[in-house]
PDB file of N, CA and C in Angstrom:
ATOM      1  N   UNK A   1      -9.317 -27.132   9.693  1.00  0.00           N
ATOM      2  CA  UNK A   1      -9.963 -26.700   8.472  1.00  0.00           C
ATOM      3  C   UNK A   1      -9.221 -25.478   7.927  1.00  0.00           C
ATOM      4  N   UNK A   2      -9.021 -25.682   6.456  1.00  0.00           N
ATOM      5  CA  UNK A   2      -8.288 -24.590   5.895  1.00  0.00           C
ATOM      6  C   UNK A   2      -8.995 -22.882   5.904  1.00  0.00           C
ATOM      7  N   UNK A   3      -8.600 -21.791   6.005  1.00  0.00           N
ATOM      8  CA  UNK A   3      -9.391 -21.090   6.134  1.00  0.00           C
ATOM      9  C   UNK A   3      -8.661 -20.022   4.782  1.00  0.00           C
ATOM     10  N   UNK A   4      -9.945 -19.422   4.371  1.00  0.00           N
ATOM     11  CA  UNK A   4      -9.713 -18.740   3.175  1.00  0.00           C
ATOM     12  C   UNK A   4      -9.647 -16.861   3.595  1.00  0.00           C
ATOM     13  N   UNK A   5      -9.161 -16.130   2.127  1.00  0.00           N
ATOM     14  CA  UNK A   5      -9.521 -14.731   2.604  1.00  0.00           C
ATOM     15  C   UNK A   5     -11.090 -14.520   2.555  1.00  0.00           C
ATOM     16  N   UNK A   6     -11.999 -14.794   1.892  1.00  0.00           N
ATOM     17  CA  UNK A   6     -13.061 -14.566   2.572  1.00  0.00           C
ATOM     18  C   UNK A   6     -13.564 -14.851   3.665  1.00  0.00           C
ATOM     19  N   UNK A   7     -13.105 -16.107   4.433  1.00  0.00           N
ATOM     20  CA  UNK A   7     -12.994 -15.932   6.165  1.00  0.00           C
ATOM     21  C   UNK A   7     -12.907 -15.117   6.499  1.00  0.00           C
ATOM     22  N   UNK A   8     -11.423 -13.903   6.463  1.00  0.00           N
ATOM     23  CA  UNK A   8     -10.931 -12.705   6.896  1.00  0.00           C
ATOM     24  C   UNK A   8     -11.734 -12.162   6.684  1.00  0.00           C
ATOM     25  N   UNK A   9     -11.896 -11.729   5.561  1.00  0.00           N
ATOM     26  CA  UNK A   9     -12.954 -10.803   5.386  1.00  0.00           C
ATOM     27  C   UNK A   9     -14.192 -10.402   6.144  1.00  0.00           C
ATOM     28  N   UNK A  10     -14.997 -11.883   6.358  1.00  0.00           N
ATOM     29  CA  UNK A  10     -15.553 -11.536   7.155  1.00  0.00           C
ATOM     30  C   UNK A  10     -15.408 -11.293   8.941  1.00  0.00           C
ATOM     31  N   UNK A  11     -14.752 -12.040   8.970  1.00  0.00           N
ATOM     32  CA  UNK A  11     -14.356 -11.709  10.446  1.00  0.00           C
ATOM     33  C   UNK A  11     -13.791 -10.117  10.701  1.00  0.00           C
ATOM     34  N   UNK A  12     -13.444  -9.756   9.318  1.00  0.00           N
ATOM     35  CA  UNK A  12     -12.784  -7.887   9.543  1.00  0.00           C
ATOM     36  C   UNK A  12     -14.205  -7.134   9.564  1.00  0.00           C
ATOM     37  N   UNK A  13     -14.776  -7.552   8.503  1.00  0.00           N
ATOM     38  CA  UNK A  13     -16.631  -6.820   8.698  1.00  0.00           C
ATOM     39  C   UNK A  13     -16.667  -7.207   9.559  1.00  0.00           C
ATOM     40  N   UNK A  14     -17.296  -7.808  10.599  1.00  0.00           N
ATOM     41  CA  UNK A  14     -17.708  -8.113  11.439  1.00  0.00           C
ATOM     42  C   UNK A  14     -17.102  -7.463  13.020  1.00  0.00           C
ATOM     43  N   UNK A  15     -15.969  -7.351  13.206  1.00  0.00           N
ATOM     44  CA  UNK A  15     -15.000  -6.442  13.870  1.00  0.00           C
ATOM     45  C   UNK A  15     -15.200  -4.957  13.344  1.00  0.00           C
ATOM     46  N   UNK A  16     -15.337  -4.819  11.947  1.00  0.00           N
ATOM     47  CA  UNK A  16     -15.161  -2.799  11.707  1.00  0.00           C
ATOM     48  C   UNK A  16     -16.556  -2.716  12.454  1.00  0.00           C
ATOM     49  N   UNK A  17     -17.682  -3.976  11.655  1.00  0.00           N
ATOM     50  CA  UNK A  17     -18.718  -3.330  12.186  1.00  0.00           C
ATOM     51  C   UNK A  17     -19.273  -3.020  13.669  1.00  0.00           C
ATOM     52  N   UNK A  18     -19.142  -3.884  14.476  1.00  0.00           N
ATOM     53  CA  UNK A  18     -19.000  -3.789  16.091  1.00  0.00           C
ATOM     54  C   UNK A  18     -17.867  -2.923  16.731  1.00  0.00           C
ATOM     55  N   UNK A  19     -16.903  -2.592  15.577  1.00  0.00           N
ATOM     56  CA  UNK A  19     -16.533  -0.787  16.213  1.00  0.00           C
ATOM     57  C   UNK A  19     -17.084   0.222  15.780  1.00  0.00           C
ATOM     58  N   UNK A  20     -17.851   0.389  15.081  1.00  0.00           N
ATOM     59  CA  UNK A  20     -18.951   1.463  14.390  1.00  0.00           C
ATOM     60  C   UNK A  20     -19.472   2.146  15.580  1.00  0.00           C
ATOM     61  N   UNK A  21     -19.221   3.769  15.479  1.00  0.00           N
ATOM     62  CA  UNK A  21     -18.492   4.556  14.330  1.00  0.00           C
ATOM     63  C   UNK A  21     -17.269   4.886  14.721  1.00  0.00           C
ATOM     64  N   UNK A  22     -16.208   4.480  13.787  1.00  0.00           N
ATOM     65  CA  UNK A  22     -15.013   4.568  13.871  1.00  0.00           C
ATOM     66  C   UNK A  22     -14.707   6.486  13.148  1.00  0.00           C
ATOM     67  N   UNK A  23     -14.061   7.188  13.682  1.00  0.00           N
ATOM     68  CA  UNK A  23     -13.513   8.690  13.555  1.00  0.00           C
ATOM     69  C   UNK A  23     -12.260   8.649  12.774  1.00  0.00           C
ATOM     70  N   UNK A  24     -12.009   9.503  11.995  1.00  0.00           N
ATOM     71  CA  UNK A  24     -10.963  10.217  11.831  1.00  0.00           C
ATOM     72  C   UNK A  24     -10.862  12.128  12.228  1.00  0.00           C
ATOM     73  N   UNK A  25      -9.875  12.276  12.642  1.00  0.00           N
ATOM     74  CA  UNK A  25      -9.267  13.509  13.132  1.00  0.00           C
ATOM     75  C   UNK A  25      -8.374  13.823  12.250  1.00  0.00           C
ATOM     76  N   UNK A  26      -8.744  15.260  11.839  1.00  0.00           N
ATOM     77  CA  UNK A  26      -8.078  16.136  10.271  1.00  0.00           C
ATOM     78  C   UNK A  26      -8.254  17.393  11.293  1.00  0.00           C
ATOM     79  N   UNK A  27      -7.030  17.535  12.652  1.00  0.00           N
ATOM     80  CA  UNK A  27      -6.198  18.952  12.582  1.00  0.00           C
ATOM     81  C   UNK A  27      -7.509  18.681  13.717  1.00  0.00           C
ATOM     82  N   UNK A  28      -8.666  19.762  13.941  1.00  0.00           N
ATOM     83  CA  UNK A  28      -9.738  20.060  15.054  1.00  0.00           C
ATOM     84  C   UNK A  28     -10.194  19.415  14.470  1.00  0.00           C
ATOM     85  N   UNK A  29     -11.213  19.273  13.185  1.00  0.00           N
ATOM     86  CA  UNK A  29     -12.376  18.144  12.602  1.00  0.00           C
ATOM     87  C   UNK A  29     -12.332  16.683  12.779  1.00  0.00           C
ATOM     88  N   UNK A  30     -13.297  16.323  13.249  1.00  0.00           N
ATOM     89  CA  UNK A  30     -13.670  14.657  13.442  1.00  0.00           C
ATOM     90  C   UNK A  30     -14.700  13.878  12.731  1.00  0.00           C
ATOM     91  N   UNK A  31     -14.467  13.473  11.998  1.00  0.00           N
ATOM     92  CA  UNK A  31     -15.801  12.666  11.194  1.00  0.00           C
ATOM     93  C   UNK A  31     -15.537  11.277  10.815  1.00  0.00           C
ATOM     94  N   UNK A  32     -16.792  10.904  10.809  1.00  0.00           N
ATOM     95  CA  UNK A  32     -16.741   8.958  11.045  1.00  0.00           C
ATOM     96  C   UNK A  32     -15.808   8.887   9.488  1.00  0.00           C
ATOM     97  N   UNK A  33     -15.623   7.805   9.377  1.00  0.00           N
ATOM     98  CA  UNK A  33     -14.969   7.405   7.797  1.00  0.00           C
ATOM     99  C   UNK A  33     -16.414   7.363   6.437  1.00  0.00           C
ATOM    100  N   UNK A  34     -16.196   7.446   5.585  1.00  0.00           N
ATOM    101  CA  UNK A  34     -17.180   7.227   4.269  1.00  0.00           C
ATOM    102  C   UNK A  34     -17.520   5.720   4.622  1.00  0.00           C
ATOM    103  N   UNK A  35     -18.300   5.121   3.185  1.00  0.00           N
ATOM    104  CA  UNK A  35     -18.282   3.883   3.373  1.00  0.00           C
ATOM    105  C   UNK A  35     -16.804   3.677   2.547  1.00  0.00           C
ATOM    106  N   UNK A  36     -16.356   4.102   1.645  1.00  0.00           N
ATOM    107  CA  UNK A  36     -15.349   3.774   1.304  1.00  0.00           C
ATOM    108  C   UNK A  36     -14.436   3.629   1.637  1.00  0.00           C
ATOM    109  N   UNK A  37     -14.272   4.002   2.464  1.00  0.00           N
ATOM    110  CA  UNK A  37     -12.746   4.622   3.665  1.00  0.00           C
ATOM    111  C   UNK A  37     -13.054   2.896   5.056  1.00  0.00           C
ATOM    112  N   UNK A  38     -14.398   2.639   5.099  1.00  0.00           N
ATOM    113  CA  UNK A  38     -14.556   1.783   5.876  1.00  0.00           C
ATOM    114  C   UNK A  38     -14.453   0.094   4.949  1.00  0.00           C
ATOM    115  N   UNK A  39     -14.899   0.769   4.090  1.00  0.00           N
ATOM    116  CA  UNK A  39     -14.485  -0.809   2.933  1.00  0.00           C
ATOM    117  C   UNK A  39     -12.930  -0.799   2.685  1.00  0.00           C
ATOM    118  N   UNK A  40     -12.369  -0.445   2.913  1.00  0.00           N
ATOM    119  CA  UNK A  40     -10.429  -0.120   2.692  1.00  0.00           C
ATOM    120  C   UNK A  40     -10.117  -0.456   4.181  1.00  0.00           C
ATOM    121  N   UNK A  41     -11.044   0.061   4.996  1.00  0.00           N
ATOM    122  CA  UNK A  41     -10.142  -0.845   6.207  1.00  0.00           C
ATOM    123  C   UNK A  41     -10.767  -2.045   6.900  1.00  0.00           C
ATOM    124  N   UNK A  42     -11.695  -2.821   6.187  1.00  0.00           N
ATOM    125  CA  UNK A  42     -11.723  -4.063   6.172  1.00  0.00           C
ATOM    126  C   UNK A  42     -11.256  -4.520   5.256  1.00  0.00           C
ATOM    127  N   UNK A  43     -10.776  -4.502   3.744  1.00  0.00           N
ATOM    128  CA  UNK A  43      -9.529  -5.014   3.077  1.00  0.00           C
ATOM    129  C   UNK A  43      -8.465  -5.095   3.695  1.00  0.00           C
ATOM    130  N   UNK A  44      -8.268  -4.230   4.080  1.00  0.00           N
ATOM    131  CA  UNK A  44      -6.576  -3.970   5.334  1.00  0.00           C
ATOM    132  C   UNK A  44      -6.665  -5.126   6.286  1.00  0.00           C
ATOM    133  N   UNK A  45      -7.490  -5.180   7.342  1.00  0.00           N
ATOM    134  CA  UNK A  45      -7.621  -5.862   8.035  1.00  0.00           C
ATOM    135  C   UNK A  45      -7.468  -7.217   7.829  1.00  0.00           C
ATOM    136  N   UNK A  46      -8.551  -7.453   6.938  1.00  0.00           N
ATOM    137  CA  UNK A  46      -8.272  -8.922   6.554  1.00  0.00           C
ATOM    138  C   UNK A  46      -7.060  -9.261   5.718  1.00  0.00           C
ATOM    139  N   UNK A  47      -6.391  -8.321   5.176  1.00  0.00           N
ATOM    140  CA  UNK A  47      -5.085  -8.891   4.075  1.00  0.00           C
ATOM    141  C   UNK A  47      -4.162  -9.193   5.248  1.00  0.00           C
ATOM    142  N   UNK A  48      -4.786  -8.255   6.500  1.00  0.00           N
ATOM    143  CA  UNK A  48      -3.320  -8.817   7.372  1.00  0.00           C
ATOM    144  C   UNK A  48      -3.490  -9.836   8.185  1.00  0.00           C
ATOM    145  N   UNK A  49      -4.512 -10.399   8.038  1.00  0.00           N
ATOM    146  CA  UNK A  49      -5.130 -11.517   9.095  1.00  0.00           C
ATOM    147  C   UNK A  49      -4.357 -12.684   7.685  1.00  0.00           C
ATOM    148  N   UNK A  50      -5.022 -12.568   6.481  1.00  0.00           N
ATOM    149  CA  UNK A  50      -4.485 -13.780   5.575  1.00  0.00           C
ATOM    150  C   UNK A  50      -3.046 -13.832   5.847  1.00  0.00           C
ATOM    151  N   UNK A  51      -2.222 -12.410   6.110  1.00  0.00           N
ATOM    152  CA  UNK A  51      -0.801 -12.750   5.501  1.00  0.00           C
ATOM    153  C   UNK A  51      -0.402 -12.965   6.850  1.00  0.00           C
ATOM    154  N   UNK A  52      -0.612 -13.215   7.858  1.00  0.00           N
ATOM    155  CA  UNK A  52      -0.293 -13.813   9.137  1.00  0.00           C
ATOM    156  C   UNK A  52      -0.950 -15.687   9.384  1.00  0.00           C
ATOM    157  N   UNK A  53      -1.427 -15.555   8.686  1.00  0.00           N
ATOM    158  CA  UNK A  53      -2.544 -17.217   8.472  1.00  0.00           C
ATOM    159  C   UNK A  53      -0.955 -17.793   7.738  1.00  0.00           C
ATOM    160  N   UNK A  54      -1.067 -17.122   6.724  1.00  0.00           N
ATOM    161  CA  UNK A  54      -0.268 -17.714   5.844  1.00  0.00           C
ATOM    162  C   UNK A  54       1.805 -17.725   5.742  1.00  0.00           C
ATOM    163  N   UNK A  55       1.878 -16.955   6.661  1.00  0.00           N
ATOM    164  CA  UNK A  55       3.371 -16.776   6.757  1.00  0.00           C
ATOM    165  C   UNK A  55       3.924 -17.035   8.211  1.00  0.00           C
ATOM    166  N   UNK A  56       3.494 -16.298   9.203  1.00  0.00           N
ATOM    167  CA  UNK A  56       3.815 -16.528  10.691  1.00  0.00           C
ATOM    168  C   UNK A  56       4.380 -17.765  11.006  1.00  0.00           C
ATOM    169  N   UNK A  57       3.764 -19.028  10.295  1.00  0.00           N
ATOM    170  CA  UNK A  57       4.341 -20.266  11.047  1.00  0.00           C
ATOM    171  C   UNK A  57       5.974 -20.180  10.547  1.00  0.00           C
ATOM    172  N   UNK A  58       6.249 -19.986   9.016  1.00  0.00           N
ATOM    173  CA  UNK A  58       7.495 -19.594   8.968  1.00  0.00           C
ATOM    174  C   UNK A  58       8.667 -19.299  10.219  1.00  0.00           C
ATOM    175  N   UNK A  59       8.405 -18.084  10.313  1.00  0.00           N
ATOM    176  CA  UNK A  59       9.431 -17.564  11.385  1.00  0.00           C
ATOM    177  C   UNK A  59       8.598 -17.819  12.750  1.00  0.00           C
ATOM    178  N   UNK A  60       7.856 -18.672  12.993  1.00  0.00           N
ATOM    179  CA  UNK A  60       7.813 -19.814  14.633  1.00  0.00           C
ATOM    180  C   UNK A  60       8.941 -20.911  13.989  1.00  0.00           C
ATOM    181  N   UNK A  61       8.842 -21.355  12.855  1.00  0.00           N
ATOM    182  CA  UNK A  61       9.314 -22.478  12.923  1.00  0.00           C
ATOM    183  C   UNK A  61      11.167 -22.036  12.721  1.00  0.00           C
ATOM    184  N   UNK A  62      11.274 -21.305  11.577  1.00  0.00           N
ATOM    185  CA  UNK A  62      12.955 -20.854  11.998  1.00  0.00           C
ATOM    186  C   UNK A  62      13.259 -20.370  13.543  1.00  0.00           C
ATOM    187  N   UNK A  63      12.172 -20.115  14.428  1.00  0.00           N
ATOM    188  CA  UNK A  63      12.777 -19.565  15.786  1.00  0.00           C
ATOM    189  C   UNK A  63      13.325 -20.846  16.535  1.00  0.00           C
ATOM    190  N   UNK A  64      12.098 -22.039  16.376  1.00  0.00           N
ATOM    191  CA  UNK A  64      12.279 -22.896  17.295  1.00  0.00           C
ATOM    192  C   UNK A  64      13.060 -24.013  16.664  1.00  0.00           C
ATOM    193  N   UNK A  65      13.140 -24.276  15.589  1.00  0.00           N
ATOM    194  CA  UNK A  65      14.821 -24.985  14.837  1.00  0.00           C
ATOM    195  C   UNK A  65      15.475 -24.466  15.794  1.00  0.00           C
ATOM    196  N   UNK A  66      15.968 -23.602  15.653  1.00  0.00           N
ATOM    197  CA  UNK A  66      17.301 -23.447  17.005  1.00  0.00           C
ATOM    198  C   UNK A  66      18.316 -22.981  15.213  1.00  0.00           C
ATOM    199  N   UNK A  67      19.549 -23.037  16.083  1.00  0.00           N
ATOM    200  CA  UNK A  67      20.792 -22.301  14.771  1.00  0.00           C
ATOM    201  C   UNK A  67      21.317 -23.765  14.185  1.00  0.00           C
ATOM    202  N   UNK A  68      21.724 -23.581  12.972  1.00  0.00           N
ATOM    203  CA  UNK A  68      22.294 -24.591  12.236  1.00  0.00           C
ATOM    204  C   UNK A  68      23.250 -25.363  12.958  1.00  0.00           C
ATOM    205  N   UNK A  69      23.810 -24.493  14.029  1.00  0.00           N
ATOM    206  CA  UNK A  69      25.138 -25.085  14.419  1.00  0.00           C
ATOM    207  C   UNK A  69      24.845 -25.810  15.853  1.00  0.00           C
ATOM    208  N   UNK A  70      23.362 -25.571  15.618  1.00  0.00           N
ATOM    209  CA  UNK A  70      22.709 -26.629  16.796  1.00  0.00           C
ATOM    210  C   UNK A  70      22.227 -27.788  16.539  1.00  0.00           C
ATOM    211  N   UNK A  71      21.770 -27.682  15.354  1.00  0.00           N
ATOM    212  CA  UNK A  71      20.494 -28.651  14.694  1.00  0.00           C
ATOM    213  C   UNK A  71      22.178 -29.793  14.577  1.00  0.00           C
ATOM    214  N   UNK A  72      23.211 -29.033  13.851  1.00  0.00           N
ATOM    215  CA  UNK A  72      24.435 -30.108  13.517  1.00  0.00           C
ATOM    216  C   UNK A  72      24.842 -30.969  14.684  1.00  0.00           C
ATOM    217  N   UNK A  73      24.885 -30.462  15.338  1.00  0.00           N
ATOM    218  CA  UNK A  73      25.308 -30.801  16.764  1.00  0.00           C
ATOM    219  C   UNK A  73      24.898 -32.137  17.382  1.00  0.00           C
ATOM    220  N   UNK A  74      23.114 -31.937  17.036  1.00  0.00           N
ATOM    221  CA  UNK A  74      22.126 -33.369  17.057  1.00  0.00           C
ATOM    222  C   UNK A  74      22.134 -34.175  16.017  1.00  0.00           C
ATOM    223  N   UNK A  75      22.816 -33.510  15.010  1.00  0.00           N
ATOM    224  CA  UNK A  75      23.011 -34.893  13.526  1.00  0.00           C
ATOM    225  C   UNK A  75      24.217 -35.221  14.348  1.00  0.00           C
ATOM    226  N   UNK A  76      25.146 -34.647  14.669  1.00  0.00           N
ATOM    227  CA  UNK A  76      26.449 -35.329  14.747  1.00  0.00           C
ATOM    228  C   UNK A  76      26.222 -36.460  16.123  1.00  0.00           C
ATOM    229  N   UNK A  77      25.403 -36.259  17.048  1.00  0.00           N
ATOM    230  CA  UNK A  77      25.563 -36.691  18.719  1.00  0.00           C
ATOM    231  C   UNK A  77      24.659 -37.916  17.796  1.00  0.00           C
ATOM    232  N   UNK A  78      23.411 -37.908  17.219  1.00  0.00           N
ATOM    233  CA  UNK A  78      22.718 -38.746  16.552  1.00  0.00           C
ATOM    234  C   UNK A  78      23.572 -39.834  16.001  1.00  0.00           C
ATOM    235  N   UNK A  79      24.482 -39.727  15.139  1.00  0.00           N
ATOM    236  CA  UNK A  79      25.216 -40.225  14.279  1.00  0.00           C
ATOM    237  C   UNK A  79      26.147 -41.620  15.179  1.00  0.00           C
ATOM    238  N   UNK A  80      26.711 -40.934  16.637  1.00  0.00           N
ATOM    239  CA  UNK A  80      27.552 -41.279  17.334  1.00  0.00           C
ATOM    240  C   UNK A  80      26.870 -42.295  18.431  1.00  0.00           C
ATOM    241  N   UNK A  81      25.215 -42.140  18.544  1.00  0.00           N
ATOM    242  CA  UNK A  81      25.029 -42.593  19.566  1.00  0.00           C
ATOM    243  C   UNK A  81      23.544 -43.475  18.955  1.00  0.00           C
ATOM    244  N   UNK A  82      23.569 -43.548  17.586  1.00  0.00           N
ATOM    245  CA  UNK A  82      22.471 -44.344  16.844  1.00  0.00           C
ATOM    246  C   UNK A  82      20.858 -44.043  17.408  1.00  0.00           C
ATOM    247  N   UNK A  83      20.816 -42.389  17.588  1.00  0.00           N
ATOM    248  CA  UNK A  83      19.499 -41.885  17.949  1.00  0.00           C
ATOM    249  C   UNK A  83      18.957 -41.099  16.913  1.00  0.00           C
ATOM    250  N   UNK A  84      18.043 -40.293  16.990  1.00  0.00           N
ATOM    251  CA  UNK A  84      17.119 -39.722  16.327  1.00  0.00           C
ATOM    252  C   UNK A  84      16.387 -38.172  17.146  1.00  0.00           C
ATOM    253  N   UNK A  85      17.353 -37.588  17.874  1.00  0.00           N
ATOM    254  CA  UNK A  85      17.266 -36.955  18.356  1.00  0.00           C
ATOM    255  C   UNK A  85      16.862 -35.480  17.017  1.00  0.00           C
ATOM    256  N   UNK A  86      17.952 -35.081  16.766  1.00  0.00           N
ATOM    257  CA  UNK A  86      17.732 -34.148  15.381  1.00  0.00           C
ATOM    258  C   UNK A  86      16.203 -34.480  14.226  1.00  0.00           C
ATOM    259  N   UNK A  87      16.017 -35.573  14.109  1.00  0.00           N
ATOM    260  CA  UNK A  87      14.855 -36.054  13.460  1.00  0.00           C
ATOM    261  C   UNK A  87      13.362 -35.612  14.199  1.00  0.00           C
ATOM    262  N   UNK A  88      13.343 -36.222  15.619  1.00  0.00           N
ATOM    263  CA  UNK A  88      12.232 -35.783  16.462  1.00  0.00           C
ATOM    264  C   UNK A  88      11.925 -34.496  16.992  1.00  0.00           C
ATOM    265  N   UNK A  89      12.949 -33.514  16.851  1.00  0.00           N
ATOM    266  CA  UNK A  89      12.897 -32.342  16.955  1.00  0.00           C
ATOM    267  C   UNK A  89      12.378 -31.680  15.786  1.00  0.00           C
ATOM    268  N   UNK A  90      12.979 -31.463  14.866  1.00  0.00           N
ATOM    269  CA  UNK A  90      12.472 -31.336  13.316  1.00  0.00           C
ATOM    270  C   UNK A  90      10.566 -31.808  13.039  1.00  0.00           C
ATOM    271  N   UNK A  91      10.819 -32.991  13.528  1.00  0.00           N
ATOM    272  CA  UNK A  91       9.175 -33.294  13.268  1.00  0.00           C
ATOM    273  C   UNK A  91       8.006 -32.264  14.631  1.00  0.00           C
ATOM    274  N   UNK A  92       9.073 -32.121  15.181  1.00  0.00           N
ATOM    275  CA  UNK A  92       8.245 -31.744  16.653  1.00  0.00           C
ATOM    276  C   UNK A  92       7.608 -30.243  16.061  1.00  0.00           C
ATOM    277  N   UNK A  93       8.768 -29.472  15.933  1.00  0.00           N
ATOM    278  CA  UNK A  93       8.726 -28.495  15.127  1.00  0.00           C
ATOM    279  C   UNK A  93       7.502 -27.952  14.436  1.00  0.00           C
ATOM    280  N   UNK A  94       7.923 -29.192  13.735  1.00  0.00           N
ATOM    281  CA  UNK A  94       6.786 -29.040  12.116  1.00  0.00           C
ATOM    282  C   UNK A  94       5.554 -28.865  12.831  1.00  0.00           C
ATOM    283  N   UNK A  95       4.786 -30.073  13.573  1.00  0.00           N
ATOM    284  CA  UNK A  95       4.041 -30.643  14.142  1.00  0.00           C
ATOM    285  C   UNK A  95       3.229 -28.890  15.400  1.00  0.00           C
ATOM    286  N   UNK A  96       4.234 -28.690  15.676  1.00  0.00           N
ATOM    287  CA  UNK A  96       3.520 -27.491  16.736  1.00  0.00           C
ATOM    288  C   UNK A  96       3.415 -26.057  15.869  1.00  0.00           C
ATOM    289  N   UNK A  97       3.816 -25.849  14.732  1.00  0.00           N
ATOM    290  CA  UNK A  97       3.964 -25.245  13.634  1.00  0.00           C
ATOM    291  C   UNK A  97       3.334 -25.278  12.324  1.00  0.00           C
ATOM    292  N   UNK A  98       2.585 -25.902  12.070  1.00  0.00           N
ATOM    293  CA  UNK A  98       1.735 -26.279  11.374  1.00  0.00           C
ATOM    294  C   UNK A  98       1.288 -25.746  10.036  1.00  0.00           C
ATOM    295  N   UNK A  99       1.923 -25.871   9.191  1.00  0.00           N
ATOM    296  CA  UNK A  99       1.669 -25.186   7.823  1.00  0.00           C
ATOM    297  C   UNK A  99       0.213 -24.842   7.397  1.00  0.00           C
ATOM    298  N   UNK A 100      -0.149 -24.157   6.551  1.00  0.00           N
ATOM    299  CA  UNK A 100      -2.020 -23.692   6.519  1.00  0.00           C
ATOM    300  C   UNK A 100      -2.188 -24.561   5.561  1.00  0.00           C
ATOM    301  N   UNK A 101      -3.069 -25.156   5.556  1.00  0.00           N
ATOM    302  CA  UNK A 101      -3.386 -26.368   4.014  1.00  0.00           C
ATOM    303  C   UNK A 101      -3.799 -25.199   2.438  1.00  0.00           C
TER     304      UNK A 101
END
């Protein structure tokens, strides 16, 4: 199931709030955050939960491609030996990598 930023969102409320009361330290002074200061870091939170939803599979999937001069390697051995080696990897890829709908 596709999941949206208001998912995040709440899952970041839900996390600030079960760390309540969260501090800041200014030099000796300690005081919990405003509500405002606590509504900014559940925006935070969740923008970084979306932009990890939404980008991370990226660079899994350039890691586990392997280098160009590998992927060629299996077109070329493919080519020579009438397999599909380079193809099933690629799909494998995709497949454990999974784009967000």
């Amino acid at each position: 199931m596709a999941k949206t930023l208001d998912d995040f969102i709440t899952q970041a409320t839900d996390e600030i709030e079960a760390e309540k009361p969260v501090t800041l330290q200014l030099g000796s002074d300690v005081r919990e955050l405003t509500d405002d200061e606590y509504a900014n870091l559940i925006t935070q939170r969740a923008n970084a939960y979306w932009d990890a939803y939404q980008y991370d599979y990226i660079e899994a999937r350039q890691i586990a491609y392997g280098s160009i001069g590998d992927q060629l390697d299996m077109q070329y051995a493919d080519l020579l030996n009438d397999t599909t080696t380079w193809a099933d990897h690629i799909a494998q890829v995709k497949s454990d990598n999974p784009k967000p709908e």
